[in-house]
Protein backbone atom coordinates (compact mmCIF):
# COMPACT_ATOMS: atom_id res chain seq x y z
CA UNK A 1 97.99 20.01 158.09
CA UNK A 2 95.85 19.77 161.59
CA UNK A 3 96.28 21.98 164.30
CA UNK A 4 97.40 20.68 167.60
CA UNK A 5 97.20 22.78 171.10
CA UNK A 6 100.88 24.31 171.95
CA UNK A 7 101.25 22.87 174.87
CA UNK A 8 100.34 19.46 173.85
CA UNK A 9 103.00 19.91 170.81
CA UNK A 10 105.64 20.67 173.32
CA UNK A 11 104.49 17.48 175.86
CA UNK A 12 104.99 15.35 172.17
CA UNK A 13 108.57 16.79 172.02
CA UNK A 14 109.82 16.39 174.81
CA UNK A 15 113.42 14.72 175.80
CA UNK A 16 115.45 17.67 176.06
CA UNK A 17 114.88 18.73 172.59
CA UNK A 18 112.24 21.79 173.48
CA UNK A 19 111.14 23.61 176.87
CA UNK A 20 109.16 26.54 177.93
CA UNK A 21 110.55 29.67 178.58
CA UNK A 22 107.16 31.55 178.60
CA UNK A 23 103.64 30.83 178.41
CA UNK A 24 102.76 34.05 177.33
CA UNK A 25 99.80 33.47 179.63
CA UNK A 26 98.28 31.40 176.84
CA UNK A 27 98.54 27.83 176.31
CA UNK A 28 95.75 26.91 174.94
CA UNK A 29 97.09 28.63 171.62
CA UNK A 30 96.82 26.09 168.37
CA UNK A 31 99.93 25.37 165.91
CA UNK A 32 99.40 24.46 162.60
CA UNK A 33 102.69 24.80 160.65
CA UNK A 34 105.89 25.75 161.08
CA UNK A 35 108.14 28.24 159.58
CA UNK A 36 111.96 29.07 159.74
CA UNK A 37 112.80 33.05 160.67
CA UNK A 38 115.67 34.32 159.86
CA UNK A 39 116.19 37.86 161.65
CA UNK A 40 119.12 38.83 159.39
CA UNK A 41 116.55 39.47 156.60
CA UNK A 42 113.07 41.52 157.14
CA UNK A 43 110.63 40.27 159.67
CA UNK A 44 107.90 39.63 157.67
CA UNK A 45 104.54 39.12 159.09
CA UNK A 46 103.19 35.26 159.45
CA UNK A 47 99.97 33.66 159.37
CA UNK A 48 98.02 32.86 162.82
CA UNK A 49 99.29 29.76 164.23
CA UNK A 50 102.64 29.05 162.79
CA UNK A 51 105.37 28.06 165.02
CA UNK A 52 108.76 30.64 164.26
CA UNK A 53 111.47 28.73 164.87
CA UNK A 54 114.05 31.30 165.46
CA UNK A 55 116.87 30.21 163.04
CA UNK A 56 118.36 34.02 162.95
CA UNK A 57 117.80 35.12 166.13
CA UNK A 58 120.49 35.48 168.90
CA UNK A 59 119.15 35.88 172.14
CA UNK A 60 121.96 38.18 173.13
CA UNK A 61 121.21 40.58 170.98
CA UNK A 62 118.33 42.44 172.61
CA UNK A 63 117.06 43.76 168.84
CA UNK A 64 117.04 40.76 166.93
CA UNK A 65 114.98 38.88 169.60
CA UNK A 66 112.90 42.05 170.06
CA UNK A 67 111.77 41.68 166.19
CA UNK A 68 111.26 37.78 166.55
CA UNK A 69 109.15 38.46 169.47
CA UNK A 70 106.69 41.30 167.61
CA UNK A 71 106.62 39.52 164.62
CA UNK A 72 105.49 36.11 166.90
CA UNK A 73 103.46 38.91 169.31
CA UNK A 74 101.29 40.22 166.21
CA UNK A 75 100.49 37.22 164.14
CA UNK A 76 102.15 34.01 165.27
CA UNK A 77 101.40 30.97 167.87
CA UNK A 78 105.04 31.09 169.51
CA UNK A 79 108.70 31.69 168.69
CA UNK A 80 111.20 28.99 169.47
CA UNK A 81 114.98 30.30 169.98
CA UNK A 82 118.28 28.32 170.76
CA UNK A 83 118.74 28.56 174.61
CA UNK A 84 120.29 27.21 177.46
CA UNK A 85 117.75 27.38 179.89
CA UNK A 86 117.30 29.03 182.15
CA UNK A 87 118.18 32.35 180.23
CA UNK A 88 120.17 35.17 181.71
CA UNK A 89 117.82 37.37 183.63
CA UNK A 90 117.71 40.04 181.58
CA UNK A 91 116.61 38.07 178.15
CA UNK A 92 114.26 36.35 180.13
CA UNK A 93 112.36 39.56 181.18
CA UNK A 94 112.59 41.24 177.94
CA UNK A 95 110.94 37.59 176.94
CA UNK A 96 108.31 38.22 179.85
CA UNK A 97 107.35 41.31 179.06
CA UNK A 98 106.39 40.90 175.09
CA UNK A 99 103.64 37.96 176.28
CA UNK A 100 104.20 35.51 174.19
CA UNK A 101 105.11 31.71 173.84
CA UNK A 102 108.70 31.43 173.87
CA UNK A 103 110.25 28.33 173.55
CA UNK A 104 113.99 26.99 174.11
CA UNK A 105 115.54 24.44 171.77
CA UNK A 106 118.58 22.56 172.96
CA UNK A 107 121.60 24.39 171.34
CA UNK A 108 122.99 20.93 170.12
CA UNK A 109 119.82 20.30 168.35
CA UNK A 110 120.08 21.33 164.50
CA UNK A 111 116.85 23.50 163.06
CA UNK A 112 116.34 20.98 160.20
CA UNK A 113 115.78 18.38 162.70
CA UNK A 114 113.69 20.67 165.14
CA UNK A 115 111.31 21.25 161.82
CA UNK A 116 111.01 17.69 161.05
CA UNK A 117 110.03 16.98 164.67
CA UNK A 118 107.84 19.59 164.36
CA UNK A 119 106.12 19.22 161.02
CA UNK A 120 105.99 14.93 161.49
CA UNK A 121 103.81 15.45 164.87
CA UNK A 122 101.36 18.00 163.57
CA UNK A 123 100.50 15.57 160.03
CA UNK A 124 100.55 12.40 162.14
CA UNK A 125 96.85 13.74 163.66
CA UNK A 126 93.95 12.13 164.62
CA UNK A 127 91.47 10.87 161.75
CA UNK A 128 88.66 13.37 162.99
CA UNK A 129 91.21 16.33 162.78
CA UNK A 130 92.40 15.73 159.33
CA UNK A 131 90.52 17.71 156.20
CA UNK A 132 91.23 16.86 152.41
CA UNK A 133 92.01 14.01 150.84
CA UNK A 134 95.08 11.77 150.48
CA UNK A 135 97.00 9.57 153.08
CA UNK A 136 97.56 11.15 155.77
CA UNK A 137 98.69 10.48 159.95
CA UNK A 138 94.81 9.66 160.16
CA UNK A 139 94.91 6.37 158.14
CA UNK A 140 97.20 4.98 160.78
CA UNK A 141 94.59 5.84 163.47
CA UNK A 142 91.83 4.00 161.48
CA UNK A 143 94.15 1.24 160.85
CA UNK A 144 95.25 0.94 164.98
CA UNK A 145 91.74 0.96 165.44
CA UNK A 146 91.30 -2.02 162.93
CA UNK A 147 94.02 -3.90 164.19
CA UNK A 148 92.85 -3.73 167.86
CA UNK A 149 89.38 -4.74 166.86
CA UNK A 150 90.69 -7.58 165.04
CA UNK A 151 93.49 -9.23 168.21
CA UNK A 152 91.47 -7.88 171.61
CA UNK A 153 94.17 -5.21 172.08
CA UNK A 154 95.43 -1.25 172.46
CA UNK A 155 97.54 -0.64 169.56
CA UNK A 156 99.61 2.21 169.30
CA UNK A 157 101.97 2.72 166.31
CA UNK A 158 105.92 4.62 167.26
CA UNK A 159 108.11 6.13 164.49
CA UNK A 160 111.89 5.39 165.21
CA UNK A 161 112.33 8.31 167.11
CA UNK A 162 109.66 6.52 169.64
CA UNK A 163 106.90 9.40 168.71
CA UNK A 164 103.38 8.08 169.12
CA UNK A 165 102.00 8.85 165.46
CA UNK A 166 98.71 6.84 165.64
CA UNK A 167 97.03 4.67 168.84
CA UNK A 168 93.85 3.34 168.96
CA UNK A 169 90.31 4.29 170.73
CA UNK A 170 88.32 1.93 170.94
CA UNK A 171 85.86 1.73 174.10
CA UNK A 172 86.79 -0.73 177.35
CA UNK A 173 90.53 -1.33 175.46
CA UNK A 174 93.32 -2.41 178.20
CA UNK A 175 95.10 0.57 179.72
CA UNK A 176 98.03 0.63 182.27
CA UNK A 177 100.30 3.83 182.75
CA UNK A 178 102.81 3.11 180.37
CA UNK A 179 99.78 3.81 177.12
CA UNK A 180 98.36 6.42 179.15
CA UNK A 181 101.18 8.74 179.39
CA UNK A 182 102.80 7.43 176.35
CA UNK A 183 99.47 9.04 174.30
CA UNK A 184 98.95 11.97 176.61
CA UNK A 185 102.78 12.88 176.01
CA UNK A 186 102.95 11.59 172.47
CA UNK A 187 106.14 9.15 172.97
CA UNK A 188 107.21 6.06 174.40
CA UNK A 189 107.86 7.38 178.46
CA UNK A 190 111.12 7.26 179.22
CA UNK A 191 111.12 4.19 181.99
CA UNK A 192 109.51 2.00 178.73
CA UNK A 193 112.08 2.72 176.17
CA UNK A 194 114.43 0.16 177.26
CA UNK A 195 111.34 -2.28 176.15
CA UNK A 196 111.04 -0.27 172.66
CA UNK A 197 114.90 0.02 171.77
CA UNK A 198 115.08 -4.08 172.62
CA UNK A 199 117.60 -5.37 169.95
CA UNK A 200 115.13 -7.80 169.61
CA UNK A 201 112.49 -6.23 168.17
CA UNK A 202 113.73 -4.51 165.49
CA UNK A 203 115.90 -7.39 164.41
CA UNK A 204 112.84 -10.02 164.08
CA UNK A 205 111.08 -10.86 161.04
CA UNK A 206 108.22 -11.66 163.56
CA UNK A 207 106.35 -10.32 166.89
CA UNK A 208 107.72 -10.31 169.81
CA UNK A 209 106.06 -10.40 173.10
CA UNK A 210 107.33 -8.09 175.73
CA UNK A 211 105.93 -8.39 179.65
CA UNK A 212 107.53 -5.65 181.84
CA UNK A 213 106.52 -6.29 185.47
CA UNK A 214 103.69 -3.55 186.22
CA UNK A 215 102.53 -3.64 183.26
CA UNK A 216 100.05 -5.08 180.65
CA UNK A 217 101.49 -8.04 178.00
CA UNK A 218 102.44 -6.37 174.67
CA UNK A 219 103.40 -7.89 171.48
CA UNK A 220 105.34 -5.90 169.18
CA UNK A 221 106.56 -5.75 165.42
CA UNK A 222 108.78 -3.91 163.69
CA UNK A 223 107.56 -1.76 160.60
CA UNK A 224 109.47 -1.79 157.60
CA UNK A 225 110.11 -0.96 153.85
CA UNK A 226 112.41 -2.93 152.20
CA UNK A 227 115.33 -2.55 154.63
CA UNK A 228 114.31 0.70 155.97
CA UNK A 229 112.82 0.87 159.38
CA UNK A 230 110.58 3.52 159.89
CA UNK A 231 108.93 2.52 163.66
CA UNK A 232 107.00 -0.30 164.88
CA UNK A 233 103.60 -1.79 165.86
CA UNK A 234 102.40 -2.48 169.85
CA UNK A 235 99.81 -4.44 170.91
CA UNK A 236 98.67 -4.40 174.64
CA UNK A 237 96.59 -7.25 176.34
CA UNK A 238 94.44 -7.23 179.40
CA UNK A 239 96.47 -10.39 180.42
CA UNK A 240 99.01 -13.51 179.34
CA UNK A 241 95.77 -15.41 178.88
CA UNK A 242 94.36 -12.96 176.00
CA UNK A 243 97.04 -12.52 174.40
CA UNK A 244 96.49 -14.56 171.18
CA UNK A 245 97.83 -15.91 167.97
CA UNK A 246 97.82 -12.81 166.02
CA UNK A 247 101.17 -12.68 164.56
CA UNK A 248 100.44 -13.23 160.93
CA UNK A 249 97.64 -9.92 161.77
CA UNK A 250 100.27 -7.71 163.07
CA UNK A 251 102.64 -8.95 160.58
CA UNK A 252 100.05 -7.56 157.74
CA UNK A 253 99.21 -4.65 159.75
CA UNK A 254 102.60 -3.59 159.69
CA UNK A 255 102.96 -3.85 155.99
CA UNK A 256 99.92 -1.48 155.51
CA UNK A 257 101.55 0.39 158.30
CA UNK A 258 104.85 0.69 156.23
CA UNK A 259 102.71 2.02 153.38
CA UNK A 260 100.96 4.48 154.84
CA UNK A 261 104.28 5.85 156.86
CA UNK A 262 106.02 5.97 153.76
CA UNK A 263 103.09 8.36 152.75
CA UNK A 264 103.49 10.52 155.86
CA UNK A 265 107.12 11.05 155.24
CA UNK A 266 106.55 12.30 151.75
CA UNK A 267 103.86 14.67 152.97
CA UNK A 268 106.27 15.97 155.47
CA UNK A 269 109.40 16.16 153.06
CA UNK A 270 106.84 18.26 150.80
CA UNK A 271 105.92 20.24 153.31
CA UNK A 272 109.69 21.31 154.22
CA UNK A 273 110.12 21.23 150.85
């Protein structure tokens, strides 16, 4: 599984699902994997650049989190604790003082879905990042990348939980701010998901063209197997004039889309096992 920069893992997950506590003074610090800790067991020592999510840990109990944070302090990327930020002062200086990446996950949040979060962003990487064989996040990069080169457009391709897992990047495509923070934050930004939750588009058997003032012309599709939906396909246009017949292409695309999806959620129920 590729390695993505911590702070650009916690700009993917954002929503209220995971904030910083502490930087640790370092966030330039890669993840690779993630891995469940359970303090009411031994603290065993972790490989370099996994993730702890803190499943045993109470923050109240100045031990426990005292072992999380030497076990993330010696081998790990960060630890990740249930917390309502902020945290009372003193947790947040004994957090301070042990230098590392601490994040907060929303109490309401469950682990399980925390580590699926987690584990779906880091396999749904860039082509160029990927190593070994199989279908993996970077097929949907090389298949944006097709599609865009085929219609004139920026693709980018959303799971339902509006997570960017693939975009295209090809030279001189059509930009506006919308694409721009939508890959830089890796999900839809909040003032467009009105536009991607549209009833509309995840009813159609078709594309369906979406023009939100401000913005470039998309067309959109929804991606499917069988009856499950598992996200959907958007095309961006310079303009209403370029915007072409490409319906039956993005209908196609997100068929081979579906596929390799499909293939992504395997990898990632294997990898929770």
């Amino acid at each position: 599984m590729a390695a993505m920069l911590l702070d650009q893992l916690v700009e993917a997950l954002q929503g209220g699902v995971i904030s910083v506590l502490s930087a640790g003074g370092e966030g330039e610090r890669p993840v690779s994997s993630v891995e469940l800790l359970d303090c009411t067991e031994a603290v065993a020592t972790t490989a370099p650049g996994h993730l702890l999510l803190g499943v045993g840990v109470d923050i109240a109990n100045r031990e426990a989190l005292g072992a999380a944070l030497r076990t993330a302090a010696d081998s790990s990327c960060a630890l990740a604790v249930k917390c309502a930020a902020p945290p009372p002062p003193d947790v947040a200086a004994q957090i301070h003082d042990a230098g590392v990446p601490v994040l907060a996950v929303d109490p309401q949040v469950p682990w399980s879905h925390v580590q699926r979060l987690v584990t779906t962003v880091l396999a749904a990487r860039p082509a160029d990042t990927e190593s070994g064989g199989g279908t993996r996040g970077g097929d949907l990069f090389s298949l944006a990348n097709a599609v865009a080169g085929v219609v004139g457009g920026a693709v980018a391709i959303m799971d339902t939980q509006q997570v960017v897992v693939a975009y295209s990047n090809l030279p001189d495509q059509p930009i506006d701010e919308t694409r721009r923070r939508g890959i830089l934050g890796r999900r839809v930004p909040e003032e467009a998901l009105a536009d991607h939750l549209d009833r509309e588009v995840w009813v159609s058997d078709g594309a369906v063209r979406h023009h939100r003032p401000g913005n470039l012309p998309r067309m959109a599709v929804v991606i499917r197997a069988g009856e499950d939906v598992l996200g959907s396909l958007w095309v961006a246009f310079p303009d209403e004039v370029a915007v072409p017949e490409c319906e039956p292409t993005l209908q196609e695309a997100a068929r081979v889309a579906a596929l390799h999806m499909l293939a992504l959620r395997r990898q990632v129920d294997l990898t929770l096992g």
